[in-house]
Every structure is written in structure tokens, then in C-alpha cells.
Protein backbone atom coordinates (compact mmCIF):
# COMPACT_ATOMS: atom_id res chain seq x y z
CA UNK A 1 128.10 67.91 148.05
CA UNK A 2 128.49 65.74 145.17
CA UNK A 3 124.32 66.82 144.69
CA UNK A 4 125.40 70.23 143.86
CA UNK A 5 127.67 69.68 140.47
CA UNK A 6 125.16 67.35 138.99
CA UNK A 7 122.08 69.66 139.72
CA UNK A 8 124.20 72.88 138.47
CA UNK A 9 125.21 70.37 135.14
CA UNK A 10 121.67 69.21 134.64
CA UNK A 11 120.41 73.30 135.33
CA UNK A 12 123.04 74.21 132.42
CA UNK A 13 122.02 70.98 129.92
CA UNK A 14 118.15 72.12 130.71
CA UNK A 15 118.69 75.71 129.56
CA UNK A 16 120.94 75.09 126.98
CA UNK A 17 118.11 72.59 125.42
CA UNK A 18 115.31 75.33 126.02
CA UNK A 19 117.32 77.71 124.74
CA UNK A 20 118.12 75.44 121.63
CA UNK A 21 114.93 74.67 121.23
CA UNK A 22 113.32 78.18 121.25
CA UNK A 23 115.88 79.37 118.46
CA UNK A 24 115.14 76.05 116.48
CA UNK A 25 111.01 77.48 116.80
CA UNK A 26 112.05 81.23 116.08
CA UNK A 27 113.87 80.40 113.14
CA UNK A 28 111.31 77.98 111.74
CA UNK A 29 108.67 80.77 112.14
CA UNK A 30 110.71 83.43 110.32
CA UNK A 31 111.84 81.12 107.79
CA UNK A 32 107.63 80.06 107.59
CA UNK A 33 107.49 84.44 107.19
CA UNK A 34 110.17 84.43 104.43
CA UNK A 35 108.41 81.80 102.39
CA UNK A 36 104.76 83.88 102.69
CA UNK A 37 106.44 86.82 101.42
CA UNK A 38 108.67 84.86 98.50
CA UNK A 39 104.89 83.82 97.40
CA UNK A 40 103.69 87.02 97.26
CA UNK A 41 106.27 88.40 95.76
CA UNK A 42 106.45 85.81 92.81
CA UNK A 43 102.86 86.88 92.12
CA UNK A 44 103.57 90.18 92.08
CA UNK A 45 106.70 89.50 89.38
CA UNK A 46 104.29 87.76 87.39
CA UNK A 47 101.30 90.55 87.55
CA UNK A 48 104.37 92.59 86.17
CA UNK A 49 105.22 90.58 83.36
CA UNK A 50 101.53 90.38 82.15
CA UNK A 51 101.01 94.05 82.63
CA UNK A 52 104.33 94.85 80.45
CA UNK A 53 102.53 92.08 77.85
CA UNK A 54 99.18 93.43 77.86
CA UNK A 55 101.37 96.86 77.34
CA UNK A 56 102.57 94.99 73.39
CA UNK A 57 99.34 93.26 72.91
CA UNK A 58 97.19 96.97 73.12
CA UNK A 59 100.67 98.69 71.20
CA UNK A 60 99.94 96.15 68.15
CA UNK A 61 96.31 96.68 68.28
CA UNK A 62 96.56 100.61 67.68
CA UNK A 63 96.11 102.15 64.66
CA UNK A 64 96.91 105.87 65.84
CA UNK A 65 99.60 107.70 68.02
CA UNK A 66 97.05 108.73 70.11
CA UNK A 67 95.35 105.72 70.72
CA UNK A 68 98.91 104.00 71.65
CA UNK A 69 99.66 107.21 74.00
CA UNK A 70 96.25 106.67 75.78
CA UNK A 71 97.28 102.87 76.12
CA UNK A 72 100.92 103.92 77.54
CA UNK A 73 99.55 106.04 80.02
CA UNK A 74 97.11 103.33 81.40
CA UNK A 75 99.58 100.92 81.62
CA UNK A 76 101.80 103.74 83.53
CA UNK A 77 99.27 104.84 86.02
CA UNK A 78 98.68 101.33 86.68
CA UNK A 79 102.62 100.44 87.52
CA UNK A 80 102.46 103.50 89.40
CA UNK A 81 99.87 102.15 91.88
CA UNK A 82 101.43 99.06 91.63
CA UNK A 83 104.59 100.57 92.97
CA UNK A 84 102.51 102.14 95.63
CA UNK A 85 101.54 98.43 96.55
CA UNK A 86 104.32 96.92 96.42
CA UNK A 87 105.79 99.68 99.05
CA UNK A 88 103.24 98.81 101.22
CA UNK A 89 103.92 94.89 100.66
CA UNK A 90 107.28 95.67 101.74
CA UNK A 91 106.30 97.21 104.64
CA UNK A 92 104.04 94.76 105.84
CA UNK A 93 106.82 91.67 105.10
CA UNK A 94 109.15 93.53 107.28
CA UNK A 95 106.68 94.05 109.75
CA UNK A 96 105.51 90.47 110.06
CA UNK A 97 109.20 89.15 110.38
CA UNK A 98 110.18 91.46 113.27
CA UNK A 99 106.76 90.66 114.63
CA UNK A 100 108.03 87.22 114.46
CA UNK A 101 111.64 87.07 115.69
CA UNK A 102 110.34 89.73 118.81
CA UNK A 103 107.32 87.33 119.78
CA UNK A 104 109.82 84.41 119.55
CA UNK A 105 112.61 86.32 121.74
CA UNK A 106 109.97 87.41 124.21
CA UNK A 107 108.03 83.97 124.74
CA UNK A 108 110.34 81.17 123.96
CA UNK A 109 113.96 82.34 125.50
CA UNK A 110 114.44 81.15 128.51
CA UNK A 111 115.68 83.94 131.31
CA UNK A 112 118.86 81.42 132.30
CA UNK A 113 117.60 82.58 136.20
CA UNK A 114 116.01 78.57 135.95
């Protein structure tokens, strides 16, 4: 009888590691996720700040209201699509981290029936 508390204790201290572990890994992997997508979405700040600069450079260049209107438009059409991008970027982030905390849940948690 004195088996039975010691197994059940040693049952609870097993599943309480896997189950520490398995959070330590899923949060490690998302955190891994968050850090991809910071990246990417540094670049993309930058890209913005040299497409606002080229914007000044070509504005300086012009010599006519046309030619400055032509150069406005460009640079709009091309924040448009980056906007488009970015949506998509957002999308995919989001994606990727629930991809990530759901393959963690599903493969690392243990079912406590050990």
C-alpha cells in the first residue's frame, strides 16, 4: 500500500514535468515565429521610408507640375501594392503562429491519462 502514493506522486511529478516542458517548447517556437515576423516587418518599415525618400528625391528633380504628378502617382500605386503585401504578410504571420501554438498543443501536451 505504501507503493500506491509514491507511484500516484511520481505519475503527477512526471506529467507535471512533460507538461512543463511542452509549454517551455511551444512558447520557444512562437516566440522563434514572433521574431521571423519582427524581421520582416522591420524590412518592410524600411522599404517604406526609402519609398517616401525616393518620393522627395524625384519631387526636387522636377521641373513641371506634371512631371511631379506623374512621380506622385508612381510612388502611390506602388504603396498601394505595398499595402496589398503587407495584408497578405499579415495574414501569413498569423497563420504561422497559430500553426505553431496548434502543432505544439497537439504533439507535445501530454493527455494526463499517463
Amino acid at each position: 500500500m505504501v507503493s500506491r502514493p509514491a507511484d500516484a506522486s511520481t505519475s503527477s511529478f512526471k506529467l507535471g514535468k512533460e507538461q512543463t516542458e511542452a509549454m517551455l517548447s511551444m512558447h520557444k517556437e512562437v516566440l522563434d515565429a514572433y521574431e521571423q515576423a519582427s524581421r520582416a516587418w522591420l524590412a518592410r518599415v524600411k522599404s517604406e521610408i526609402d519609398l517616401w525618400s525616393g518620393l522627395a528625391a524625384k519631387f526636387s528633380a522636377t521641373r513641371s507640375v506634371p512631371e511631379a504628378m506623374s512621380a506622385y502617382q508612381e510612388c502611390v500605386a506602388q504603396r498601394m501594392q505595398m499595402a496589398a503585401e503587407d495584408g497578405q504578410r499579415l495574414l501569413n504571420d498569423c497563420q504561422k503562429i497559430t500553426q505553431q501554438i496548434t502543432r505544439s498543443l497537439s504533439n507535445g501536451w501530454p493527455s494526463g491519462n499517463t
